[in-house]
Protein backbone atom coordinates (compact mmCIF):
# COMPACT_ATOMS: atom_id res chain seq x y z
CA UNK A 1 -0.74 -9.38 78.06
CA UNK A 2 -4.18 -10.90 77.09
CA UNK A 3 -7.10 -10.15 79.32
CA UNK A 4 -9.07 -12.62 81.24
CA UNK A 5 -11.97 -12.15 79.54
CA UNK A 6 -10.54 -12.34 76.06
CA UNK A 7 -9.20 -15.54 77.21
CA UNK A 8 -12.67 -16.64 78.06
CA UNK A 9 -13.64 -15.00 74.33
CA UNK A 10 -10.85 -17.43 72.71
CA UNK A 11 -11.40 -20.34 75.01
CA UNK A 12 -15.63 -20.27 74.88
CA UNK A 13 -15.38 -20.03 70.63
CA UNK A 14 -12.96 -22.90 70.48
CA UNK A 15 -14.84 -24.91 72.88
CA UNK A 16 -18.18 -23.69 69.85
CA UNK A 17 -16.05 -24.74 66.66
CA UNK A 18 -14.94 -27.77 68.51
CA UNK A 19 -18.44 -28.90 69.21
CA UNK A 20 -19.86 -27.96 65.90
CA UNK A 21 -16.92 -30.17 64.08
CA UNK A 22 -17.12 -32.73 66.49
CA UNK A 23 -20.83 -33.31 67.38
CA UNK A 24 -21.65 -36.03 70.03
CA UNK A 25 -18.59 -35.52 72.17
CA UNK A 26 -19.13 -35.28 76.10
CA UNK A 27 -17.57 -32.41 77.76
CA UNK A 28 -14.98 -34.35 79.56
CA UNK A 29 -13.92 -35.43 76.19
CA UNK A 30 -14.57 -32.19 74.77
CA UNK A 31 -12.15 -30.41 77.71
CA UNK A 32 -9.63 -33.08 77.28
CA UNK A 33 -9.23 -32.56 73.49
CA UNK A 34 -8.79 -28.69 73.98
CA UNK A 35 -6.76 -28.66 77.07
CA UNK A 36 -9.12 -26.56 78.75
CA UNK A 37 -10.14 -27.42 82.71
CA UNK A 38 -13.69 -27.92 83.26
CA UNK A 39 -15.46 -25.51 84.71
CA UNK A 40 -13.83 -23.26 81.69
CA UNK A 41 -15.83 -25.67 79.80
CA UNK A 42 -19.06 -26.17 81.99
CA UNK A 43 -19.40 -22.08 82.00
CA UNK A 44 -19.29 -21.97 78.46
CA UNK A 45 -21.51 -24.87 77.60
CA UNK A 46 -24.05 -23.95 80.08
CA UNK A 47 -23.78 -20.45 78.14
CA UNK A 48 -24.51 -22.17 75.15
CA UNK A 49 -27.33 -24.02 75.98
CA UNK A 50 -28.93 -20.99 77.76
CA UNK A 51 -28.46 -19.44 74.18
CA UNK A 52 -30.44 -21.65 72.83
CA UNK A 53 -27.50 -22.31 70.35
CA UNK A 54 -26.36 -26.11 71.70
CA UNK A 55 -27.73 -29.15 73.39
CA UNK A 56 -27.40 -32.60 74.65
CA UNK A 57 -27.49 -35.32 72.41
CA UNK A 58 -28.25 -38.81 74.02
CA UNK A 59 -26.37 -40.89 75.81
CA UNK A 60 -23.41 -42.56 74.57
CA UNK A 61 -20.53 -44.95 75.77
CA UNK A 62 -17.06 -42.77 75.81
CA UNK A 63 -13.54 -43.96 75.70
CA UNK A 64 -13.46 -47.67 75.16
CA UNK A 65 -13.97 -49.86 78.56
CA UNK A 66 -15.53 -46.95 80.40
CA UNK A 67 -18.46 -48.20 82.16
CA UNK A 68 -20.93 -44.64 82.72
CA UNK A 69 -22.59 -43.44 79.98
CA UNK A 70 -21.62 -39.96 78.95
CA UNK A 71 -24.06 -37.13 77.32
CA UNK A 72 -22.48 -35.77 74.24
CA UNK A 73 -23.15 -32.04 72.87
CA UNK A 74 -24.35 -30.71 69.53
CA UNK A 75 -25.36 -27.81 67.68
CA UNK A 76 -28.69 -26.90 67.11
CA UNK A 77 -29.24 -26.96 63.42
CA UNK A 78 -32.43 -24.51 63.78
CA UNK A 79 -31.07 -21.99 66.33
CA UNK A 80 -31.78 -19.52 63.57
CA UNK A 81 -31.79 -18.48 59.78
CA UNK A 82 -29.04 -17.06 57.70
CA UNK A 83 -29.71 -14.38 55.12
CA UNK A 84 -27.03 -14.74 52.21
CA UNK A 85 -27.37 -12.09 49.13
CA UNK A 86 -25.41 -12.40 45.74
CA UNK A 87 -26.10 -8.66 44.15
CA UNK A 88 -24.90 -8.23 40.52
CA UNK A 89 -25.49 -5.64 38.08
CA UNK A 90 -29.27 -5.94 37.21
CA UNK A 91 -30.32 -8.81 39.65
CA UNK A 92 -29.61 -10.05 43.18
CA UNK A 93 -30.53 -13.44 44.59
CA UNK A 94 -30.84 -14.27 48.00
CA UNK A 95 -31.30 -18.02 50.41
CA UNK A 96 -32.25 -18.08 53.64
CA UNK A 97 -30.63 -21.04 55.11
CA UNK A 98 -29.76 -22.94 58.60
CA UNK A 99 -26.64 -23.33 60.39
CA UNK A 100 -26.14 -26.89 58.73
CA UNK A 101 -26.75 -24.94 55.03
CA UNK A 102 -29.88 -26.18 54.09
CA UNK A 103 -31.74 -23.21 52.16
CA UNK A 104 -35.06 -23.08 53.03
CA UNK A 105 -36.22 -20.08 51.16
CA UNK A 106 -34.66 -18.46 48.27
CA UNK A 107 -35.74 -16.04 45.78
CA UNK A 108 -34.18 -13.31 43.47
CA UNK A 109 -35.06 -9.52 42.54
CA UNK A 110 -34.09 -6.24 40.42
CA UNK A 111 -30.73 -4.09 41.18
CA UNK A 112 -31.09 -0.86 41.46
CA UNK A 113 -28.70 0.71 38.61
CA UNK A 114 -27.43 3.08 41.55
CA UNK A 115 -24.78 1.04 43.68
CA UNK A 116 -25.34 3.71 46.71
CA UNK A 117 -29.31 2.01 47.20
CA UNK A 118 -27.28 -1.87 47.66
CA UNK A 119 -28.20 -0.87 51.71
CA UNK A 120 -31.58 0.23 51.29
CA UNK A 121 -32.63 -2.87 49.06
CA UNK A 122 -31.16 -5.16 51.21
CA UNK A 123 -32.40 -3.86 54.55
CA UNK A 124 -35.95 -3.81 52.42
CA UNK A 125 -35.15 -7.35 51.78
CA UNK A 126 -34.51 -8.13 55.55
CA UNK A 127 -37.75 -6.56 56.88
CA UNK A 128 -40.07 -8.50 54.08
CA UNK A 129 -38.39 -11.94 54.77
CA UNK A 130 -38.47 -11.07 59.08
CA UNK A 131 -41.97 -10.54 58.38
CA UNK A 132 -42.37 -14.18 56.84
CA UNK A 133 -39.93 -15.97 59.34
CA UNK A 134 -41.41 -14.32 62.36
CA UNK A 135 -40.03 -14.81 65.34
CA UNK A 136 -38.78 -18.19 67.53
CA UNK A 137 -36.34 -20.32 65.58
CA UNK A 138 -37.00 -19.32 62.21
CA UNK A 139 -35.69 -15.59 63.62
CA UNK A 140 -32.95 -14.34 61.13
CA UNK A 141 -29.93 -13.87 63.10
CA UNK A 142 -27.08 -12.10 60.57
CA UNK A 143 -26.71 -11.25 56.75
CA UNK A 144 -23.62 -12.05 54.56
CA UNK A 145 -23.32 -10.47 51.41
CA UNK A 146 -21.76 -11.29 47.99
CA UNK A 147 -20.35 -8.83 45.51
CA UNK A 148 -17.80 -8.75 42.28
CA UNK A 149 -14.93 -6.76 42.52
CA UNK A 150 -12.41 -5.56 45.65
CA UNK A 151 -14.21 -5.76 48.86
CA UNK A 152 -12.87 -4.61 52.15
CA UNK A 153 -14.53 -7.30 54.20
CA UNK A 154 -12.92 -6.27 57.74
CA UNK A 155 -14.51 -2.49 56.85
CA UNK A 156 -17.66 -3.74 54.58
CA UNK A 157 -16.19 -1.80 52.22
CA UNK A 158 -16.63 -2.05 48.54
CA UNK A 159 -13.16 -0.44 47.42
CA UNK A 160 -14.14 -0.74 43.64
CA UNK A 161 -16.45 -2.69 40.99
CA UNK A 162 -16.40 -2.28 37.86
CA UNK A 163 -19.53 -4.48 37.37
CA UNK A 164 -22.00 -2.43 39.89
CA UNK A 165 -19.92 0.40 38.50
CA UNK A 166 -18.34 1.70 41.83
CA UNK A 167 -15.67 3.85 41.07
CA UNK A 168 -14.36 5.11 45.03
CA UNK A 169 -14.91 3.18 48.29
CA UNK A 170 -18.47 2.86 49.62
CA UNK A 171 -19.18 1.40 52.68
CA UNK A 172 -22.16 -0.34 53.10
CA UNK A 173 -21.98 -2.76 56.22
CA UNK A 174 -22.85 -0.01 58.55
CA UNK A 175 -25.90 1.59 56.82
CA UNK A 176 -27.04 -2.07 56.58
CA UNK A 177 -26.64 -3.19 60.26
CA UNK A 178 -27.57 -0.64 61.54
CA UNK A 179 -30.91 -0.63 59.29
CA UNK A 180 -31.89 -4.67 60.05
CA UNK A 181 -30.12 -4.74 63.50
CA UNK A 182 -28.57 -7.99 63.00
CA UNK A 183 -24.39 -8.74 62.06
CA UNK A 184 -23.48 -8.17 58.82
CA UNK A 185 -20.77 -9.61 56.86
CA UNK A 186 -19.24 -8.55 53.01
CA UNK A 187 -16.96 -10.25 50.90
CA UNK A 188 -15.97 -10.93 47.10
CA UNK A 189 -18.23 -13.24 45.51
CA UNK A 190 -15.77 -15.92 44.62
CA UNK A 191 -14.53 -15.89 48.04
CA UNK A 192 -17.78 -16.82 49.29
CA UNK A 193 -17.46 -20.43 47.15
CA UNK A 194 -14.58 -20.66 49.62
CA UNK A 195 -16.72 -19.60 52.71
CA UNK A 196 -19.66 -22.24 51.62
CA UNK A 197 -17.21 -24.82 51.20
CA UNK A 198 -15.94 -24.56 54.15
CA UNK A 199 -19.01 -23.85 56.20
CA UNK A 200 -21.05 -26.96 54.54
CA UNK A 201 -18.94 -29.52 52.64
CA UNK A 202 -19.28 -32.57 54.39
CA UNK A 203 -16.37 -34.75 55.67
CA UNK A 204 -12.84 -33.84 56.36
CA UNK A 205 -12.03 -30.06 55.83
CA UNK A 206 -9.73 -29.41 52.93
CA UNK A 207 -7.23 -26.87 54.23
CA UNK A 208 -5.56 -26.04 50.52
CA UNK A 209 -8.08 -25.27 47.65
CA UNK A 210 -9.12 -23.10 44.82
CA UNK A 211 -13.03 -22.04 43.86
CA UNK A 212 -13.68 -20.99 40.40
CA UNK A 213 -16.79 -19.01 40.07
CA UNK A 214 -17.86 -18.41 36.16
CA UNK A 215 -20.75 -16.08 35.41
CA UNK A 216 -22.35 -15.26 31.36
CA UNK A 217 -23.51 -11.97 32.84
CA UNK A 218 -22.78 -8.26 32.25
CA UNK A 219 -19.27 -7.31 33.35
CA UNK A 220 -18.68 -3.84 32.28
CA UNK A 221 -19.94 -0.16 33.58
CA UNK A 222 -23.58 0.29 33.45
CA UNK A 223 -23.38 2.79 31.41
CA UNK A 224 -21.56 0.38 28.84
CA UNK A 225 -23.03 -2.83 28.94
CA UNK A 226 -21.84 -6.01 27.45
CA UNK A 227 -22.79 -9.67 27.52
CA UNK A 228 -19.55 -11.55 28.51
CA UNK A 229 -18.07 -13.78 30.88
CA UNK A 230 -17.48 -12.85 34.49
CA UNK A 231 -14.38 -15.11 36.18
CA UNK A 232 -13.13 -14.62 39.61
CA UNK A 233 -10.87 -16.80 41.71
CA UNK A 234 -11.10 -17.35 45.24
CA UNK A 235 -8.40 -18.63 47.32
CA UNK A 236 -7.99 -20.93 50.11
CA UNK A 237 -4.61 -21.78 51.94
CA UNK A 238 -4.44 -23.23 55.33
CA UNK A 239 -7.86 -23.34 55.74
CA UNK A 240 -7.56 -19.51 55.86
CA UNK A 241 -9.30 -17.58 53.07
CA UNK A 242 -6.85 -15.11 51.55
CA UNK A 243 -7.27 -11.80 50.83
CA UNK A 244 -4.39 -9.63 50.40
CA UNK A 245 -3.13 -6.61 51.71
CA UNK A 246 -4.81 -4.68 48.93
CA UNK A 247 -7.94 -7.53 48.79
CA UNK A 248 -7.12 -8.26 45.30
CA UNK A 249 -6.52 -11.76 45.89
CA UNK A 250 -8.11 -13.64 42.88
CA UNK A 251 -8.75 -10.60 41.35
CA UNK A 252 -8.08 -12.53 37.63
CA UNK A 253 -6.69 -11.64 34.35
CA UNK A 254 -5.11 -14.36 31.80
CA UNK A 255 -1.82 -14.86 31.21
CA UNK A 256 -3.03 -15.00 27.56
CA UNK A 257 -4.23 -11.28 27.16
CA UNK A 258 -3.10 -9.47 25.13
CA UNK A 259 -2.42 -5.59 25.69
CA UNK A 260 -2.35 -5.04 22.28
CA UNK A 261 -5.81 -6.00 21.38
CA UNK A 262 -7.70 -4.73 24.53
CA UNK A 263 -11.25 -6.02 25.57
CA UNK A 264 -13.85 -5.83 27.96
CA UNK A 265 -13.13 -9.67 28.42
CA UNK A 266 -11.06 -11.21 31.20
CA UNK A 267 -9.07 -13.33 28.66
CA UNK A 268 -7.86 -13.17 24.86
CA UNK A 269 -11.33 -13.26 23.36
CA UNK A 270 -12.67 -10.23 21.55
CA UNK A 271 -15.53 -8.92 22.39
CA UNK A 272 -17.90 -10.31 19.75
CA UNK A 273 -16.35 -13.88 20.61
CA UNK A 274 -17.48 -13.25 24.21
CA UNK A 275 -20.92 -11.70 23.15
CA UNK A 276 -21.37 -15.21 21.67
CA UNK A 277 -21.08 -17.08 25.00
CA UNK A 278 -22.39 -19.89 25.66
CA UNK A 279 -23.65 -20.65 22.33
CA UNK A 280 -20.96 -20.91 20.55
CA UNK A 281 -19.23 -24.19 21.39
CA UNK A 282 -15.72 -23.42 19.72
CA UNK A 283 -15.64 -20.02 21.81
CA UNK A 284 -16.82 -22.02 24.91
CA UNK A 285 -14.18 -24.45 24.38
CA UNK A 286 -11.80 -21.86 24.06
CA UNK A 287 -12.51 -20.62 27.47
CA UNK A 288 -11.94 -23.32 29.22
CA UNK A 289 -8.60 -24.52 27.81
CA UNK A 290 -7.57 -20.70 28.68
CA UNK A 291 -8.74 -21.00 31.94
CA UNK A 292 -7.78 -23.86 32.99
CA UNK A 293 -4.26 -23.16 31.71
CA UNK A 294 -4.26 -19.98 34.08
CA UNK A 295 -5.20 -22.01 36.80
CA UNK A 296 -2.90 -24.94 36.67
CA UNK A 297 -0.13 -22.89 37.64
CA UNK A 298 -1.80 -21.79 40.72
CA UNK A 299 -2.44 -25.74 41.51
CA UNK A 300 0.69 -27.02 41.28
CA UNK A 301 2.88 -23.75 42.77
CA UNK A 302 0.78 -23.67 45.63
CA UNK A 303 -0.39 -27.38 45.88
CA UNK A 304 -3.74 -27.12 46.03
CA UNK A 305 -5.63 -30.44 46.94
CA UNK A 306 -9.43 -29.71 45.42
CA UNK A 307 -10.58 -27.10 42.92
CA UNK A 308 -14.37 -26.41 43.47
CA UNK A 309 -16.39 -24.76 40.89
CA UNK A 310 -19.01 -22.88 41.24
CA UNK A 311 -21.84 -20.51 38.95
CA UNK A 312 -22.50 -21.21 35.32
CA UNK A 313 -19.05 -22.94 35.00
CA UNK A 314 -20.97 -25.81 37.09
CA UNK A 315 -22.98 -26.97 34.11
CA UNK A 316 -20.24 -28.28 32.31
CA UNK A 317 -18.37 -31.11 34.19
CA UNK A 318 -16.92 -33.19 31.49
CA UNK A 319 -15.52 -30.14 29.35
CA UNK A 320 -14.19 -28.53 32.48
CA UNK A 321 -12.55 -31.93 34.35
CA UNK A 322 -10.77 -33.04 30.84
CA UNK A 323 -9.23 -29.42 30.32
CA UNK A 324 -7.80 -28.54 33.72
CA UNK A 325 -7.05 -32.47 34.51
CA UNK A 326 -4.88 -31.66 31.34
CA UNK A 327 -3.00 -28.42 31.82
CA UNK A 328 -2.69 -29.46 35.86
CA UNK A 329 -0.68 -32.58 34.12
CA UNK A 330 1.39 -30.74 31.26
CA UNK A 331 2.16 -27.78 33.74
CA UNK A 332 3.63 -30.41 36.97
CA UNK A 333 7.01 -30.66 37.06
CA UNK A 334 6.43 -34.32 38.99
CA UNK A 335 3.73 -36.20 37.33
CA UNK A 336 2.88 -38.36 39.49
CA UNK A 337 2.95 -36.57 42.67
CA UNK A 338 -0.27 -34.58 42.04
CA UNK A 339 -3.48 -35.28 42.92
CA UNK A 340 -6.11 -32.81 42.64
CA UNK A 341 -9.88 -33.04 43.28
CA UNK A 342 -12.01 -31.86 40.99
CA UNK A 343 -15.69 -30.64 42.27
CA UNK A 344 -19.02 -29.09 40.93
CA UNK A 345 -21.20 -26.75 43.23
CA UNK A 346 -24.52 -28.31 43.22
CA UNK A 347 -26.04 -24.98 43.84
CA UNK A 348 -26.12 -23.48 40.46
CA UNK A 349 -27.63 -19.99 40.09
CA UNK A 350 -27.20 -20.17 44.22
CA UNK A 351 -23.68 -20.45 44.78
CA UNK A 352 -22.92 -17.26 45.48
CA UNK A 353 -25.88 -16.48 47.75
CA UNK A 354 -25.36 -19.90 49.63
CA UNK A 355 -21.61 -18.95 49.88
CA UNK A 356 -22.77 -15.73 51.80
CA UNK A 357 -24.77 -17.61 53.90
CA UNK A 358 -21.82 -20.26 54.90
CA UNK A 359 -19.74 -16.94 55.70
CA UNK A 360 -21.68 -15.79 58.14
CA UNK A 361 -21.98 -19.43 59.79
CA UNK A 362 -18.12 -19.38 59.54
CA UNK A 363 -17.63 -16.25 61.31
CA UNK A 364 -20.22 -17.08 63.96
CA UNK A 365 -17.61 -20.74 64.83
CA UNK A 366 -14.64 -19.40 64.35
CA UNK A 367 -12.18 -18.09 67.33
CA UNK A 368 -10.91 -14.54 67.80
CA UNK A 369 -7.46 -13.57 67.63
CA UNK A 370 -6.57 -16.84 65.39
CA UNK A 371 -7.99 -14.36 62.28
CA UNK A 372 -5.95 -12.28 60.38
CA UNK A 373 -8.15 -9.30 61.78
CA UNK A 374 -8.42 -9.82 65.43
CA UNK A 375 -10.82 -6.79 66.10
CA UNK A 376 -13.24 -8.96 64.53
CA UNK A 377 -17.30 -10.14 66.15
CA UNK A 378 -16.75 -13.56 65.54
CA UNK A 379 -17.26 -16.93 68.10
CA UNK A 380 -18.36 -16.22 71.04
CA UNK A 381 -18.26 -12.39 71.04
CA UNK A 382 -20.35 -12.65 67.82
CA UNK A 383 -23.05 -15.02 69.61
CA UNK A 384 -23.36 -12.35 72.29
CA UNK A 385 -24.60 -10.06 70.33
CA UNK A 386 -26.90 -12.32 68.90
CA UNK A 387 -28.37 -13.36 71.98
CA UNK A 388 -28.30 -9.68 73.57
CA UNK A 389 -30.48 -9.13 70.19
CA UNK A 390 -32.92 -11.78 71.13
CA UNK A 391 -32.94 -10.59 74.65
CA UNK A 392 -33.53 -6.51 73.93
CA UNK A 393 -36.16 -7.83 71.41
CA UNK A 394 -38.74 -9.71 73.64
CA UNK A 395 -38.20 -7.17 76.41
């Protein structure tokens, strides 16, 4: 049987998310949409606003022939900044951005060629840009993080990557929370597209849809490097971001490769043809009929509604929107029952980092025990700790 106070948990974050997706409601109209009674919703509200995390917008006229004037409620963009990281093999960028996903600062720096110092260089990362911020609403409230390969995100876990050349599991969550003292949240770097979708898009939310993040970067050991093409996949179904049981979801390899003639490359190029990317327009072209033939099956098996792309694969629109509008076409088995978006990141070289960023600001509205790990600090529980943050800090 569920607790009272993890009822109150699930109750308070879905009375957050609704607010944040629905800003300028009252809170009769909010408790009437959820179901919830009102003081439930006064508690939590008055929470909120005590946070520093929600406010009152002005007045407004409600349902249609009601005379009093209601006060509606609304996040407050500025409550505080999120730190998102993208680390690669030689380089890692980071934004800091605000709860509506505009990046404010951003900025870039080396890799250490040992994956074990990823904690110490971001935690050195965190203190220099605290410094900056300072504190008040510029404060930096959590970190999300953006790697290649399989990440554990529920553990902050990076099970293996051949790119930063982790071989075993490290975990690197801990060491890094525990080193800035603010929530901190891993995942795949692909999956993070999904996560900034989600997070910033504007409009409806799309609840079925692919990202497609494409990096000219190296992609083998460090002690082996090559110039190539890095490709990942990340996955979204039901609004859900999918992971796996092993977290190899949109782990990719074509369908084209061939075992035969192995490479260091994702897909049936050698390794001198992908040596030669971008440059070499036949090669380039290549690549994207190959991809997009790869991922045209995944569009029309699991009906997915928008494809978002992301990284270098963002600087060319027209190549990429003629070859997968193609191969979605030629691979549907009902021609004219599909109908899928086709979007650009407008991030570029960001993406990744901005994705990070958007996962964190996920996490922080979504509700406990509606995740597929329900042990995790998101909602309301993760606000608390926030705010307890704040709290210890100016004591």
């Amino acid at each position: 049987m569920i607790s009272r106070n993890r009822l109150y948990q699930i109750n308070s974050s879905r009375i957050l998310q609704f607010i944040r997706q629905n800003p300028g409601l009252s809170r009769i109209a909010t408790a009437e949409e959820l179901g919830l009674d009102r003081s439930t919703l006064t508690k939590a509200v008055r929470e909120f606003m005590e946070d520093g995390l929600v406010r009152e917008t002005g007045k407004y006229r409600g349902k249609p022939g009601a005379g009093r004037m209601a006060t509606g409620l609304e996040i407050v963009p500025d409550y505080g900044l999120v730190l998102g990281i993208e680390i690669q093999t030689e380089r890692f960028r980071w934004v800091l951005a605000d709860l509506e996903g505009k990046i404010l600062y951003s900025g870039s720096g080396e890799t250490e060629e040992n994956p074990e110092k990823i904690p110490e260089t971001v935690i050195e990362l965190y203190r220099a840009l605290a410094a900056r911020s300072g504190a008040g609403p510029e404060r930096i409230i959590g970190i999300g993080i953006g790697l290649s390969g399989i990440i554990d995100p529920y553990s902050g876990t990076i099970r293996q990557s051949y790119p930063l050349g982790v071989m075993r599991p490290l975990p690197i969550s801990e060491k890094i929370a525990e080193g800035t003292g603010v929530p901190v949240f891993l995942e795949n770097d692909a999956n993070c597209c999904c996560w900034g979708q989600q997070a910033f898009s504007q409009g409806q939310r799309v609840r079925n849809f692919l990202a497609l993040l494409g990096e000219f970067r190296n992609i083998d050991l460090q002690e082996n490097r090559r110039t190539g093409f890095a490709f990942g996949v990340g996955i979204v179904i039901r609004d859900t971001v999918l992971h796996g049981d092993n977290f190899t979801a949109g782990e990719f390899r074509s369908l084209l490769y061939d075992q035969n003639k192995p490479s260091h490359s994702q897909f049936s190029l050698t390794d001198d043809e992908a040596a030669r990317l971008p440059a070499d327009a036949d090669v380039l072209h290549r690549l994207f009929d190959e991809a997009a033939y790869n991922i045209a099956l995944l569009v029309n098996v699991l009906d997915i509604t928008k494809i978002v792309i992301a990284g270098d694969f963002a600087r060319y629109p027209d190549e990429l929107r003629t070859s997968l509008a193609n191969a979605i076409s030629k691979n549907s088995l009902y021609h004219d029952s599909k109908l899928c978006d086709i979007e650009f990141s407008l991030q570029n070289e960001l993406a990744v980092s901005h994705g990070a960023a958007g996962l964190f600001v996920e996490k922080l509205f979504s509700v406990p025990g509606m995740t597929d790990h329900t042990d995790e600090e998101v909602g309301s529980i993760l606000l608390d700790r926030i705010a307890h943050r704040e709290e210890n800090r100016d004591q």
